[in-house]
C-alpha atoms as a PDB file:
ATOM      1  CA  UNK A   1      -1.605   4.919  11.504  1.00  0.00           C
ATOM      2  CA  UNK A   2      -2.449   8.424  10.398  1.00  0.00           C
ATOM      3  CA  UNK A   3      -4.958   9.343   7.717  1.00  0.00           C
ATOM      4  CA  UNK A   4      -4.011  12.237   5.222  1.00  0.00           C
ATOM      5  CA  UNK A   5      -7.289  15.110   4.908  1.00  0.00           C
ATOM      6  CA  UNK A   6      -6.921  17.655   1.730  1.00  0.00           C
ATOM      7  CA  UNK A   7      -9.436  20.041   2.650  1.00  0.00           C
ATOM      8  CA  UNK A   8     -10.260  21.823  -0.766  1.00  0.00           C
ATOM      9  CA  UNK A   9     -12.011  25.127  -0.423  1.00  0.00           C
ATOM     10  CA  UNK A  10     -15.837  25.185  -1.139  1.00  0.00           C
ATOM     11  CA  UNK A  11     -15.017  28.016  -3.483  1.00  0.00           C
ATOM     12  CA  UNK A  12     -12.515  25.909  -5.536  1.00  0.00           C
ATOM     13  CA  UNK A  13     -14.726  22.952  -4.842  1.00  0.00           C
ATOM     14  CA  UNK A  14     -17.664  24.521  -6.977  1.00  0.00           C
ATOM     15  CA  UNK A  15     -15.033  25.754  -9.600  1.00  0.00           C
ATOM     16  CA  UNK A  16     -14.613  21.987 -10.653  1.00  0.00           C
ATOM     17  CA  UNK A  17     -16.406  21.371 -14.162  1.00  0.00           C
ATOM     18  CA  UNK A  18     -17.915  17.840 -12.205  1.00  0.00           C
ATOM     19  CA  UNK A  19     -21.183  17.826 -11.420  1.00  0.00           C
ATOM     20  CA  UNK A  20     -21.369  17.805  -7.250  1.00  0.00           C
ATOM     21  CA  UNK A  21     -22.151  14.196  -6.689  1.00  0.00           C
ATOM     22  CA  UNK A  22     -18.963  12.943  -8.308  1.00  0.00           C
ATOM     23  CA  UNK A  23     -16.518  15.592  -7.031  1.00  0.00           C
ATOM     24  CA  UNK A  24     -14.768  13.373  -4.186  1.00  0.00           C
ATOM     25  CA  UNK A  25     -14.157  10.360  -6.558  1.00  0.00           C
ATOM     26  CA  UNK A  26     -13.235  12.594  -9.044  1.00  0.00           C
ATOM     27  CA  UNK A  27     -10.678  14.336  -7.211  1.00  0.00           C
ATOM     28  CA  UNK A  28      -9.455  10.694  -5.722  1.00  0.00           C
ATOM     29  CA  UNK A  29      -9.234   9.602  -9.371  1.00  0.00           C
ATOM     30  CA  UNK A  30      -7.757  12.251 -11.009  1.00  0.00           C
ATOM     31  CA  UNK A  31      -4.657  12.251  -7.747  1.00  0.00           C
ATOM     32  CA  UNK A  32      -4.759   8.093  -8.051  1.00  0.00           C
ATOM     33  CA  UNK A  33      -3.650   8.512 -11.409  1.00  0.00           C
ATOM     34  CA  UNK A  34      -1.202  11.121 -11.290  1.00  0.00           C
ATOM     35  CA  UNK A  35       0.559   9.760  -8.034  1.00  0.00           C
ATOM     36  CA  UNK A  36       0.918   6.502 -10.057  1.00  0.00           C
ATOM     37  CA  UNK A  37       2.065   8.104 -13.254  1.00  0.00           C
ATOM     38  CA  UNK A  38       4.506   9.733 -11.028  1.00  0.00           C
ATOM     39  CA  UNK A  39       5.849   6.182  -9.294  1.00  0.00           C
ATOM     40  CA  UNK A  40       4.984   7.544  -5.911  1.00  0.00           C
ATOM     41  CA  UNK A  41       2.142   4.576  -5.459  1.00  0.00           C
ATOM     42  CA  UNK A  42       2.182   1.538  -6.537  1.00  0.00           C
ATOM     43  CA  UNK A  43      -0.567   0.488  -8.832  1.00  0.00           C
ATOM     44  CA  UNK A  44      -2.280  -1.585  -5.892  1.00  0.00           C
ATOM     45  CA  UNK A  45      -2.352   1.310  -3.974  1.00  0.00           C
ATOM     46  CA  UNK A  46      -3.604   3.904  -6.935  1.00  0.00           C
ATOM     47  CA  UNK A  47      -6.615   1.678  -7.023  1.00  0.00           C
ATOM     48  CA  UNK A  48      -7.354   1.648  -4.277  1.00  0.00           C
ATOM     49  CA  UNK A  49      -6.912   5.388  -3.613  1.00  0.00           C
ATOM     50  CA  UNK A  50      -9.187   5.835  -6.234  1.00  0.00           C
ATOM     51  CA  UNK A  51     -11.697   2.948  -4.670  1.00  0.00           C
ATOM     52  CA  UNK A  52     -11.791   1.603  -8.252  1.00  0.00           C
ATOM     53  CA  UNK A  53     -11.152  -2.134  -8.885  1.00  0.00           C
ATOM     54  CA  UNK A  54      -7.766  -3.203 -10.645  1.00  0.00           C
ATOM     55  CA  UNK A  55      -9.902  -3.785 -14.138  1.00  0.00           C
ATOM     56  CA  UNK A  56     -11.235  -0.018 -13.781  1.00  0.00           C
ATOM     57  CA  UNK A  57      -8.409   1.029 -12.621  1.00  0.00           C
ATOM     58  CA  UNK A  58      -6.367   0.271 -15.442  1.00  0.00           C
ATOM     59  CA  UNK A  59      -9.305   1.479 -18.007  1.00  0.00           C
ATOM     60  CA  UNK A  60      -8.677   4.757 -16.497  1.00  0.00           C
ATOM     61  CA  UNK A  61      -5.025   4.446 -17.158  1.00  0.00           C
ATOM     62  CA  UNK A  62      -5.317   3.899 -20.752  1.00  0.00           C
ATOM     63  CA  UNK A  63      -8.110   6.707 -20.975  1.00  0.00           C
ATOM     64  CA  UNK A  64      -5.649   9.311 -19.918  1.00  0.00           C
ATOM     65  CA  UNK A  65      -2.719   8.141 -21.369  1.00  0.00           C
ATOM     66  CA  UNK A  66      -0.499   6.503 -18.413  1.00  0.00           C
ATOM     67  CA  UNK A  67       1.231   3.565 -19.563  1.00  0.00           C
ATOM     68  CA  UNK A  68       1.501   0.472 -16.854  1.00  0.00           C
ATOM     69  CA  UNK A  69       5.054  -0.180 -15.253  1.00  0.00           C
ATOM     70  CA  UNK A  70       5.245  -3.941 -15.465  1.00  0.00           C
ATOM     71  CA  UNK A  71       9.319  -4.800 -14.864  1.00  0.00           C
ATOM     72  CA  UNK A  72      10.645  -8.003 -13.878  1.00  0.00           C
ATOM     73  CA  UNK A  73       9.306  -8.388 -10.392  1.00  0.00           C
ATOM     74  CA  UNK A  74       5.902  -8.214 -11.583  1.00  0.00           C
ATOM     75  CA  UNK A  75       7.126 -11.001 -14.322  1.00  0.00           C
ATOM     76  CA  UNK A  76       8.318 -12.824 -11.573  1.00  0.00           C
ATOM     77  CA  UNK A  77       5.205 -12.653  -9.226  1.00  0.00           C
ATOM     78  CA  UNK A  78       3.216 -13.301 -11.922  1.00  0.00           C
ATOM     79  CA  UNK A  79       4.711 -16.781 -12.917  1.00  0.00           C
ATOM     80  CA  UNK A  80       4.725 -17.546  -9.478  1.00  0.00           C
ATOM     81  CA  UNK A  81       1.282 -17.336  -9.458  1.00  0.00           C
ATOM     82  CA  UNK A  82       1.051 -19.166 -12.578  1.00  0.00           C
ATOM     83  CA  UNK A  83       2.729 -21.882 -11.779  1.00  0.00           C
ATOM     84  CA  UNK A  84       0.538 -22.073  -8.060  1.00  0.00           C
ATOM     85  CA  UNK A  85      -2.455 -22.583 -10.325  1.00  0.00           C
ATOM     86  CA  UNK A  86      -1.075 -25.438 -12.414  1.00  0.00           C
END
């Protein structure tokens, strides 16, 4: 399995209005979010792009605005698991 790198200029880098220490979580956050709001992770995988927990992940979600998918399936999977803790 490959990783994926995005080298960001130091120039560009120290353009960011983020203080230095949270630049790389920043940047994770701010591309977690938008690949999700796009569909092109799921929210599982958003989180943990962003190395946030599912709680905090979703927090962020409704801070800037991007509504959850929840369809059918994730009915589904969720009674399923409902019905496993009865």
């Amino acid at each position: 399995m490959s990783a994926l790198t995005l080298e960001i200029p130091a120039e560009l880098a120290d353009s960011l209005r983020v203080p230095a220490a949270e630049r790389n979580i920043r940047v994770r956050c701010e591309l977690a979010v938008r690949l999700y709001a796009k569909g092109l992770l799921t929210l599982g995988k958003s989180r943990a792009l962003a190395g946030l927990s599912k709680w905090e992940f979703c927090q962020l979600l409704g801070d800037e605005g991007v509504p959850r998918r929840y369809d059918e399936a994730d009915l589904n999977a969720d009674l399923e698991t409902l019905e496993t803790l009865r």
